[in-house]
N, C-alpha and C. Protein backbone atom coordinates (compact mmCIF):
# COMPACT_ATOMS: atom_id res chain seq x y z
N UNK A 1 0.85 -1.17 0.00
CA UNK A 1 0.00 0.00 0.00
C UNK A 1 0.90 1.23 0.00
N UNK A 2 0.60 1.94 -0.91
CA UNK A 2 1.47 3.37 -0.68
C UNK A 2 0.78 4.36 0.28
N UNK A 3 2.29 4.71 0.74
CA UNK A 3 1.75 5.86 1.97
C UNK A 3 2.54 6.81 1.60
N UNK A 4 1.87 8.06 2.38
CA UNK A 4 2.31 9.12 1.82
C UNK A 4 2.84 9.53 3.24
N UNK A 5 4.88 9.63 2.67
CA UNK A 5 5.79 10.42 3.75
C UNK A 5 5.29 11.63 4.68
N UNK A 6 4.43 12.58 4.01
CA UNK A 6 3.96 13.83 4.86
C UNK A 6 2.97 13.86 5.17
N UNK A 7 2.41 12.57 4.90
CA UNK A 7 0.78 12.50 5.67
C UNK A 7 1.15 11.79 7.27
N UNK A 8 2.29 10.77 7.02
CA UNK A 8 2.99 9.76 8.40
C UNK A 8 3.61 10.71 8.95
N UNK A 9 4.01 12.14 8.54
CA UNK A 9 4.54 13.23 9.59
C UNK A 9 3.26 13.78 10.37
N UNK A 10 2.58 14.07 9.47
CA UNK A 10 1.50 15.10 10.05
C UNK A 10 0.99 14.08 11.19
N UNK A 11 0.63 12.58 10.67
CA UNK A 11 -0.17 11.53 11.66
C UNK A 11 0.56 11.75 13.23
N UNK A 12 2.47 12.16 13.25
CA UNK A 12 2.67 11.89 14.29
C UNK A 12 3.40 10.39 14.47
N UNK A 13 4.07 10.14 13.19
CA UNK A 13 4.78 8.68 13.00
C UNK A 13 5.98 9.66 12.12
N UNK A 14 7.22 8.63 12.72
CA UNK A 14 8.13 9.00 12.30
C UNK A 14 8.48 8.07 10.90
N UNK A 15 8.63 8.50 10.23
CA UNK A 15 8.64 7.09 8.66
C UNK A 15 10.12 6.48 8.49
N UNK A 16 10.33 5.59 9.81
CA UNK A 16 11.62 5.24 9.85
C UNK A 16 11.41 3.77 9.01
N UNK A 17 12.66 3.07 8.62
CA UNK A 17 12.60 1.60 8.36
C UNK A 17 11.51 0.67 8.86
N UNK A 18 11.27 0.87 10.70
CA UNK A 18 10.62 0.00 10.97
C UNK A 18 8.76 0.32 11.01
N UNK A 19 8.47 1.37 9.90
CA UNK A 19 7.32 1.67 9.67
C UNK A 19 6.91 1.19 7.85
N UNK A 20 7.92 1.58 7.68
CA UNK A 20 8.21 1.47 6.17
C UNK A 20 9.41 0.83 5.67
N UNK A 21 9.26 -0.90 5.29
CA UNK A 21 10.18 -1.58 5.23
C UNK A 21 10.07 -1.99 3.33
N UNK A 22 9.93 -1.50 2.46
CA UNK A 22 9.86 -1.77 1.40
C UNK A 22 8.64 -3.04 0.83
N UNK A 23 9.10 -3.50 -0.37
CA UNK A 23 7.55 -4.04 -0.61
C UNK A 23 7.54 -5.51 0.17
N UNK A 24 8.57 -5.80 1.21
CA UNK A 24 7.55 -6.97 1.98
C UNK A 24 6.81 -6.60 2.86
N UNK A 25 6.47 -5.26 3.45
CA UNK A 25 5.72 -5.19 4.45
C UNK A 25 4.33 -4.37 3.68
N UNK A 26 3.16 -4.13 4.58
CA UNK A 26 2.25 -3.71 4.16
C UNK A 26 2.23 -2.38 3.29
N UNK A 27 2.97 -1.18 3.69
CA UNK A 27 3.42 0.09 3.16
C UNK A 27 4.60 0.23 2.42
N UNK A 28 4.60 0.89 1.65
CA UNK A 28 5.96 1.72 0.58
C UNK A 28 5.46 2.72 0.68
N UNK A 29 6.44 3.62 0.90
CA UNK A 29 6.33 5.33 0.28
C UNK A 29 6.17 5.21 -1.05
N UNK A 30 5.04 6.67 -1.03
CA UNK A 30 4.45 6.96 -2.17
C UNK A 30 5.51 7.65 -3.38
N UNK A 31 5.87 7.38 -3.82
CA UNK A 31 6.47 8.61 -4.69
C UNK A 31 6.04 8.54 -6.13
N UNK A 32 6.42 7.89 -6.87
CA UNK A 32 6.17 7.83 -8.07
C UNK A 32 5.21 6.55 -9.17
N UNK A 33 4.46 6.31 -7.78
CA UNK A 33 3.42 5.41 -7.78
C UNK A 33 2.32 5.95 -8.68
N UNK A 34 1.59 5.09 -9.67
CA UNK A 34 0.80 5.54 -10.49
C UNK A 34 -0.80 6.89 -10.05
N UNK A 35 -1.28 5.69 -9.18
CA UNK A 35 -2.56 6.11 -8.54
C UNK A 35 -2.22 6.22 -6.67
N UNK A 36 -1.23 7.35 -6.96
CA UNK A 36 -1.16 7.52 -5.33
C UNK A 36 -2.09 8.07 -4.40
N UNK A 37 -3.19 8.50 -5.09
CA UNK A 37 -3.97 9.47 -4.24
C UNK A 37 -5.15 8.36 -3.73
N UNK A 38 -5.15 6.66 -4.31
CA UNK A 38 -5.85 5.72 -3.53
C UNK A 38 -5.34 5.17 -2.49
N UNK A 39 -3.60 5.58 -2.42
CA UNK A 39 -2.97 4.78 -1.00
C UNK A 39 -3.48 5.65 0.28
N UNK A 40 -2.54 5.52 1.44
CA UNK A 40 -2.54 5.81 2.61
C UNK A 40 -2.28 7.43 2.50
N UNK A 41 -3.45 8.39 2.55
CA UNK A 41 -2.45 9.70 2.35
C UNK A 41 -3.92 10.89 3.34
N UNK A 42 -4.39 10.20 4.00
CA UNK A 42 -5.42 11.26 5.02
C UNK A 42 -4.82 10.41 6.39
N UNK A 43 -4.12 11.89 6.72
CA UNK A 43 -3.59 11.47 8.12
C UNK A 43 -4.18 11.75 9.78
N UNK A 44 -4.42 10.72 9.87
CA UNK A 44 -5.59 11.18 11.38
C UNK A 44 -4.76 11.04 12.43
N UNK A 45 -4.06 12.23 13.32
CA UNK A 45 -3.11 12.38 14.30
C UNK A 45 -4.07 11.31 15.43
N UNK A 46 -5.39 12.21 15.74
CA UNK A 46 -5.65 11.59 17.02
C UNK A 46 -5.54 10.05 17.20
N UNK A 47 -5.36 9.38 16.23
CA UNK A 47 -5.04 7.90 16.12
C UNK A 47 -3.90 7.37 15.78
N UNK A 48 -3.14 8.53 15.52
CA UNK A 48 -1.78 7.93 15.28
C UNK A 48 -1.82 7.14 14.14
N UNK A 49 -2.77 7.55 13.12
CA UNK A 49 -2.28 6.67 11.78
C UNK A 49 -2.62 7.36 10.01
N UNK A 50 -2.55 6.76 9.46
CA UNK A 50 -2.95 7.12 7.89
C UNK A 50 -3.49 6.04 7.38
N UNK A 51 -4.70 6.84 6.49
CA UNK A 51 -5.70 5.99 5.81
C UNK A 51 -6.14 6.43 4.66
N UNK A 52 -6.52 5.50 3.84
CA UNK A 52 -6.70 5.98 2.21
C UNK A 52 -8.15 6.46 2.42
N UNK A 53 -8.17 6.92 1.01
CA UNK A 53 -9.90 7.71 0.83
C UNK A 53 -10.98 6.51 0.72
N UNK A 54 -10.59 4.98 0.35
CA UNK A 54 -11.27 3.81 0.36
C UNK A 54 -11.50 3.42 1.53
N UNK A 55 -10.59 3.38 2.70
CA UNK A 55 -10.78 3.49 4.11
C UNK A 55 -11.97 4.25 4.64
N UNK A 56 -12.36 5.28 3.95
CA UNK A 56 -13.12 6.46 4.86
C UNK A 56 -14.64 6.23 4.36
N UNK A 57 -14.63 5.97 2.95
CA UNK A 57 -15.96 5.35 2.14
C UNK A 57 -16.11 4.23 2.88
N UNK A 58 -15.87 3.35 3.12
CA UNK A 58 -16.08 2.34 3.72
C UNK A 58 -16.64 2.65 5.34
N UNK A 59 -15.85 3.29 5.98
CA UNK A 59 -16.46 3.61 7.35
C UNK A 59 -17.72 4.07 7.47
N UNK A 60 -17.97 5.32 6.55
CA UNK A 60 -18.99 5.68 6.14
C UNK A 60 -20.30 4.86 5.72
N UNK A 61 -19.75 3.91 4.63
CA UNK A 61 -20.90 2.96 4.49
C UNK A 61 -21.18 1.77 5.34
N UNK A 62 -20.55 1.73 6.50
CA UNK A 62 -20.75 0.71 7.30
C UNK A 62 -21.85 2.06 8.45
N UNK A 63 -21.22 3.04 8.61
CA UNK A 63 -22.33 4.18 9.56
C UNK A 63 -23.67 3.62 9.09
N UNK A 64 -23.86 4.27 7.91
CA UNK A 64 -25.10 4.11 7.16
C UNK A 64 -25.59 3.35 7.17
N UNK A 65 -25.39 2.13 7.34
CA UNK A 65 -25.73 0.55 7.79
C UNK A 65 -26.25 0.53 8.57
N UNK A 66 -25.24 0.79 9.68
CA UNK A 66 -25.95 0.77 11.15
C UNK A 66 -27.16 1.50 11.32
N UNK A 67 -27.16 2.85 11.09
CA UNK A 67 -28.27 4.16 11.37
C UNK A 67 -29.17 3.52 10.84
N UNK A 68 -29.02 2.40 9.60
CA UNK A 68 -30.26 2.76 8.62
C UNK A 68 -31.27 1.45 9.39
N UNK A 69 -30.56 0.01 9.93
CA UNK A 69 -31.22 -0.67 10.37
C UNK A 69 -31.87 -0.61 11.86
N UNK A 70 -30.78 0.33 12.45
CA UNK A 70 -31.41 1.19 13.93
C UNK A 70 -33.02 1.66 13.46
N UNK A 71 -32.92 2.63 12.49
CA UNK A 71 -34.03 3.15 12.23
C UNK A 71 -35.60 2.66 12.04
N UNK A 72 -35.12 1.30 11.19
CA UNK A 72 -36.47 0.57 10.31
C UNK A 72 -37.40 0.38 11.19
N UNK A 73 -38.52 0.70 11.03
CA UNK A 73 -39.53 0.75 11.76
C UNK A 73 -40.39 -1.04 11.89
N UNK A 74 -40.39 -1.54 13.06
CA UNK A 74 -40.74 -2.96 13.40
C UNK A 74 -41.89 -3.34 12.64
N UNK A 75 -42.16 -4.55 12.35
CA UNK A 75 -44.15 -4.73 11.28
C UNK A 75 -44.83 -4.87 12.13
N UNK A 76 -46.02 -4.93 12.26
CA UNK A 76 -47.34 -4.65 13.09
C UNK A 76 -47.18 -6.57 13.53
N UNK A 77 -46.71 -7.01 12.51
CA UNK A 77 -46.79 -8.57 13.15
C UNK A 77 -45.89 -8.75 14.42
N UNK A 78 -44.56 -8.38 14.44
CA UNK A 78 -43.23 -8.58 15.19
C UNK A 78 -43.81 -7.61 16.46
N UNK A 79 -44.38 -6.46 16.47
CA UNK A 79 -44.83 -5.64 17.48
C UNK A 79 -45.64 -6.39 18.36
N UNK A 80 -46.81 -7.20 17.45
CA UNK A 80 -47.71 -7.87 18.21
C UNK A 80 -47.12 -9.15 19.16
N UNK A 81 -46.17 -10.34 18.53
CA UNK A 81 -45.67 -11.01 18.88
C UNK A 81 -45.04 -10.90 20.26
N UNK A 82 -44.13 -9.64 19.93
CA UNK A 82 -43.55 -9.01 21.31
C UNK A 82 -44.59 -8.41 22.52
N UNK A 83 -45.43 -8.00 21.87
CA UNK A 83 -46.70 -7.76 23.12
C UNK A 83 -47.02 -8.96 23.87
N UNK A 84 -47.00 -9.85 23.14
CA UNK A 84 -47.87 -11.45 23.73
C UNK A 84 -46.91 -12.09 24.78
N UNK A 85 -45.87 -12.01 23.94
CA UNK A 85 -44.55 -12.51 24.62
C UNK A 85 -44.57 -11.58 26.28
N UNK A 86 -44.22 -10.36 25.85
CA UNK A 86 -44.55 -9.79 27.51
C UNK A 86 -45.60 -9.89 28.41
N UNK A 87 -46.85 -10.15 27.73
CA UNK A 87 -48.30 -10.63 28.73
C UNK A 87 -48.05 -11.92 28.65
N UNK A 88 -47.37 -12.69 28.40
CA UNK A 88 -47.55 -14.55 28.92
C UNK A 88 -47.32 -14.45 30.64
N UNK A 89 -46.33 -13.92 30.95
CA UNK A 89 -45.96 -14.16 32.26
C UNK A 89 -47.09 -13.81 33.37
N UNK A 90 -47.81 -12.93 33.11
CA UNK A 90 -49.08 -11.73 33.79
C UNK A 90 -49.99 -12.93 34.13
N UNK A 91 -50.60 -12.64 35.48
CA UNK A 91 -51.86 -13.86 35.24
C UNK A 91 -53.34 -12.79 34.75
N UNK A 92 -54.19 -13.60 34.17
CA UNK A 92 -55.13 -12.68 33.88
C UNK A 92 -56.29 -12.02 34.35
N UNK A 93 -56.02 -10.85 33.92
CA UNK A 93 -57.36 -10.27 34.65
C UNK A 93 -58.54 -10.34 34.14
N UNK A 94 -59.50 -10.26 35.04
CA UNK A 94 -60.63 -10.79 34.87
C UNK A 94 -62.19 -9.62 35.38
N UNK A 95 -63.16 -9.44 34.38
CA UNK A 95 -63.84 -7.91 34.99
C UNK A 95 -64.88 -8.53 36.33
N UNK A 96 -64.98 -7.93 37.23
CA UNK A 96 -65.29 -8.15 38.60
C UNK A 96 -66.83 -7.33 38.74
């Protein structure tokens, strides 16, 4: 994955050997890499790291995931079910 040298400054990583060990490890510096602007080059200090723009789409569409199934409103069947389920335990009342 290419990373970008002044994005690993800004992150707050020093881009020594043992961050950036050539192409057996996960990262190479970016330099003259075709499509560098898909590697590692948005640097988020408070985490101490760098992440590509595919990284951030992705976080994003996993948010949206979540929010969207938080949201969905239950069916009148599953509502009812759950009603019954909580009155099983109740003994019943009866008009006097």
């Amino acid at each position: 994955m290419p990373v970008s040298k002044s994005a690993l400054v800004r992150a707050g990583i020093a881009p020594s050997a043992s961050v950036i060990q050539g192409h057996l490890s996960k990262h190479v510096v970016a330099r003259d890499t075709l499509l560098r602007i898909l590697g590692d080059v948005i640097p988020l200090a408070r985490f101490r790291s760098v992440v590509s723009p595919g990284d951030m789409l992705m976080a994003v569409g996993i948010g949206i995931v979540i929010v969207s199934a938080m949201k969905r409103p239950m069916s009148r069947g599953s509502l009812a079910a759950q009603r019954n389920h909580a009155l099983d335990g109740l003994p019943a009342l009866t008009e006097q």
